[in-house]
C-alpha atoms as a PDB file:
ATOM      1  CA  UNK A   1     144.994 195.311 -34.622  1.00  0.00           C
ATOM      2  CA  UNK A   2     143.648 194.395 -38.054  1.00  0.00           C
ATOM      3  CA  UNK A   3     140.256 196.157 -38.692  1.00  0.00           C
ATOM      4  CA  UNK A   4     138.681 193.575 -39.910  1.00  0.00           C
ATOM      5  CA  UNK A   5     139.603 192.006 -36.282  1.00  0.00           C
ATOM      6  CA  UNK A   6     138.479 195.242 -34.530  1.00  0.00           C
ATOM      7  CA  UNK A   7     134.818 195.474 -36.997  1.00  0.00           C
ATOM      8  CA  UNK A   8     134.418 191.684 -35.927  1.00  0.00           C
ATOM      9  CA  UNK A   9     135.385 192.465 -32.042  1.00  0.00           C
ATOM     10  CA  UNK A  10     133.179 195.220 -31.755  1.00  0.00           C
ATOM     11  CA  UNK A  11     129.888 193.604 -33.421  1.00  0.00           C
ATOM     12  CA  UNK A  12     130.849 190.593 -30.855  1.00  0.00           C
ATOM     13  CA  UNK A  13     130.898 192.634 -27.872  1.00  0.00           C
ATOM     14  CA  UNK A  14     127.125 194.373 -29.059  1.00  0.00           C
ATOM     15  CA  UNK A  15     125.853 190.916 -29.509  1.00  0.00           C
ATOM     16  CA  UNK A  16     127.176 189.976 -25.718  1.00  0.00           C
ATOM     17  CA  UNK A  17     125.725 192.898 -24.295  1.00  0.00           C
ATOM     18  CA  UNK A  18     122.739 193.078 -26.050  1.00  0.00           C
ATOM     19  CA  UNK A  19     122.215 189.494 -24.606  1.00  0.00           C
ATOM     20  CA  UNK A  20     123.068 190.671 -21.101  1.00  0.00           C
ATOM     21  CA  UNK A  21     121.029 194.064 -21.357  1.00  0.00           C
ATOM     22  CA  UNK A  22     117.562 191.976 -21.921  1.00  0.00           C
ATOM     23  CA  UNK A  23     118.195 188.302 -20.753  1.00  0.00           C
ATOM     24  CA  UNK A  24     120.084 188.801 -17.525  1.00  0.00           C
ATOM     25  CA  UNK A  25     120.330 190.813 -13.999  1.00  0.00           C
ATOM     26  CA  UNK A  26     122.547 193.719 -13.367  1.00  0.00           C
ATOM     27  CA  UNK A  27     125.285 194.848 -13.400  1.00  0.00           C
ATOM     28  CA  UNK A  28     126.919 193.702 -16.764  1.00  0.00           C
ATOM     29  CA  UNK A  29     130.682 194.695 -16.917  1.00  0.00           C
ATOM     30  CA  UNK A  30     132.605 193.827 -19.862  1.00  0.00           C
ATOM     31  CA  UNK A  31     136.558 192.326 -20.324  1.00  0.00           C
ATOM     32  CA  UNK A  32     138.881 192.823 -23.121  1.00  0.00           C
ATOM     33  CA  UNK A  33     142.048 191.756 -23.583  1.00  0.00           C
ATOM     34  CA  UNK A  34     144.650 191.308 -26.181  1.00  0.00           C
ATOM     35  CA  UNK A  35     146.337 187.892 -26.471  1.00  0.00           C
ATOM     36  CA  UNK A  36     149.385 186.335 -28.205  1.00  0.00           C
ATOM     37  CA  UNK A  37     151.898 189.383 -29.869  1.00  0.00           C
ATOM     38  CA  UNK A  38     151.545 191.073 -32.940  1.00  0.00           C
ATOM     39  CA  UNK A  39     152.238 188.370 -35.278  1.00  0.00           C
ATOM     40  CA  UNK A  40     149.351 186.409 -33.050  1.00  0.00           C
ATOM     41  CA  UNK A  41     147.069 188.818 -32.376  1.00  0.00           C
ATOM     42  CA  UNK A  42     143.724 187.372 -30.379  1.00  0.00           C
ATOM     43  CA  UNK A  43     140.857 189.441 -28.698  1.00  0.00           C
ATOM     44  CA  UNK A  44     138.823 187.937 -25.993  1.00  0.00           C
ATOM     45  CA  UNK A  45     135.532 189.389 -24.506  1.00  0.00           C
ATOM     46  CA  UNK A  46     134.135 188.825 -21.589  1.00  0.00           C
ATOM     47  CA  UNK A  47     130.819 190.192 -20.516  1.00  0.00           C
ATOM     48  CA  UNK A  48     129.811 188.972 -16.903  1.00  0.00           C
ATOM     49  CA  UNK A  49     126.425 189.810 -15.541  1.00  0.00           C
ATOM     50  CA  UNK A  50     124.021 188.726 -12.444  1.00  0.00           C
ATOM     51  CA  UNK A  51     122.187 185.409 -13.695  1.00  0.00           C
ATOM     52  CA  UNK A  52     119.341 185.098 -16.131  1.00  0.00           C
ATOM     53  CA  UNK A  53     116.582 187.390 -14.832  1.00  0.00           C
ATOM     54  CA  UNK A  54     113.367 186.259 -14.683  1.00  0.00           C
ATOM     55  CA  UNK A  55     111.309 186.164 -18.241  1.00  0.00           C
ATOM     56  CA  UNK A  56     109.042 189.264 -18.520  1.00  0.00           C
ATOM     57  CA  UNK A  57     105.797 188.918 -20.840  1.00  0.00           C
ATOM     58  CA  UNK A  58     106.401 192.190 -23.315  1.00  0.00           C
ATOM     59  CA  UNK A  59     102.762 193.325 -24.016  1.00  0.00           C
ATOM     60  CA  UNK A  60     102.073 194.385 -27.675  1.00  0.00           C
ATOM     61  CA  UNK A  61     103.178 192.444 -30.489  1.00  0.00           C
ATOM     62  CA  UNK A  62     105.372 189.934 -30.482  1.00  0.00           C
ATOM     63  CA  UNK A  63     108.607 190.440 -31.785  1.00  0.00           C
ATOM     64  CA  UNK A  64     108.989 189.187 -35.386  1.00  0.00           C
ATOM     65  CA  UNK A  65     111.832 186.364 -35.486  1.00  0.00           C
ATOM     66  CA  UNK A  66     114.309 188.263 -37.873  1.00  0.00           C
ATOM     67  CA  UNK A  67     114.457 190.773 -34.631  1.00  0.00           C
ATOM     68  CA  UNK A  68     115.830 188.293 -32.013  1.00  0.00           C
ATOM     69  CA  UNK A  69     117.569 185.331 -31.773  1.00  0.00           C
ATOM     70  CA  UNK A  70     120.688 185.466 -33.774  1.00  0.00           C
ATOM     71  CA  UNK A  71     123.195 186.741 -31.100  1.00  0.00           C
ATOM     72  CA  UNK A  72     124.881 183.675 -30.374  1.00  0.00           C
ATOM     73  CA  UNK A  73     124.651 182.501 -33.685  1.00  0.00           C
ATOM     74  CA  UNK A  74     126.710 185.581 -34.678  1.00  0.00           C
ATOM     75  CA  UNK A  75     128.956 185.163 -31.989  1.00  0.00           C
ATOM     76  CA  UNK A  76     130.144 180.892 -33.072  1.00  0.00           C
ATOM     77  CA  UNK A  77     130.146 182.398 -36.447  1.00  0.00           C
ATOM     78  CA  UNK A  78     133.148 185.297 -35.741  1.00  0.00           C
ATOM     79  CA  UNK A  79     134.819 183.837 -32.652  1.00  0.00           C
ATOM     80  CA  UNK A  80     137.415 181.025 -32.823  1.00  0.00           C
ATOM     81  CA  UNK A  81     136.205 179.901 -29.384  1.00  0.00           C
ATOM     82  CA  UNK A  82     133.215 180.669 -27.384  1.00  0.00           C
ATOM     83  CA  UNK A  83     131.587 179.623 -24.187  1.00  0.00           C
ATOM     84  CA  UNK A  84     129.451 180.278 -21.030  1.00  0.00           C
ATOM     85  CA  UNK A  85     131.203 180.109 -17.716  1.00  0.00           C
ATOM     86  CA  UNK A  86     128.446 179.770 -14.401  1.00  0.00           C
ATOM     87  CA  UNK A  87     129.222 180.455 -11.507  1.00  0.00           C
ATOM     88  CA  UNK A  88     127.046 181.143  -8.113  1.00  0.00           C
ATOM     89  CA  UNK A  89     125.644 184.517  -8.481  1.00  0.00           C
ATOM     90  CA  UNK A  90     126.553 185.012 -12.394  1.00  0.00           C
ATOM     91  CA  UNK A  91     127.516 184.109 -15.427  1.00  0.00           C
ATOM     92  CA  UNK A  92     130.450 184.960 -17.948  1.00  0.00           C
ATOM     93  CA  UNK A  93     129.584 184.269 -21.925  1.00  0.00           C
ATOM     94  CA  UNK A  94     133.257 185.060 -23.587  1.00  0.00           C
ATOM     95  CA  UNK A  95     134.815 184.676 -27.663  1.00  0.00           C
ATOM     96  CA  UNK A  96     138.104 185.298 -29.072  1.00  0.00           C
ATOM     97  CA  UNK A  97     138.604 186.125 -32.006  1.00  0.00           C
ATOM     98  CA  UNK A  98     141.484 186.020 -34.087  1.00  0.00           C
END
């Protein structure tokens, strides 16, 4: 695998976890899996978890907007394809990237 494939994978799969980590329920599990052969080489991640969880008012300060909010962002920016799959009692957000 490329690195530059494998650096853009990897800060993929943080952003997806991240996201289920504080947005959603447990358990989070995550997928990877090569696609297409060498000369084709695709990555797709998969991180499933629970459902959103419920929001939770953080006491303190707010977070400042340059802390939060870019995940998906990042994700449509490094992925050919991405998506959110729901489904009764979870959901999937997956990328590939080639």
């Amino acid at each position: 695998m490329p690195s530059d494939l494998a650096d853009d994978a990897l800060l993929v799969v943080s952003e997806l976890i991240t996201n289920a980590v504080v947005h959603a329920l447990p358990p989070a599990s995550l997928c990877l899996s090569r696609q297409g052969g060498r000369a084709a080489c695709a990555v797709r991640i998969e991180v499933t978890d629970a459902g959103p969880a419920l929001r939770r008012h953080h006491g303190g300060s707010p977070r400042q907007p340059e802390e939060s909010g870019r995940g998906s962002v990042i994700v449509a920016a490094l992925s050919a394809r991405s998506g959110t799959t729901t489904y009764q009692g979870g959901t999937t957000r997956w990328a590939e990237i080639r």
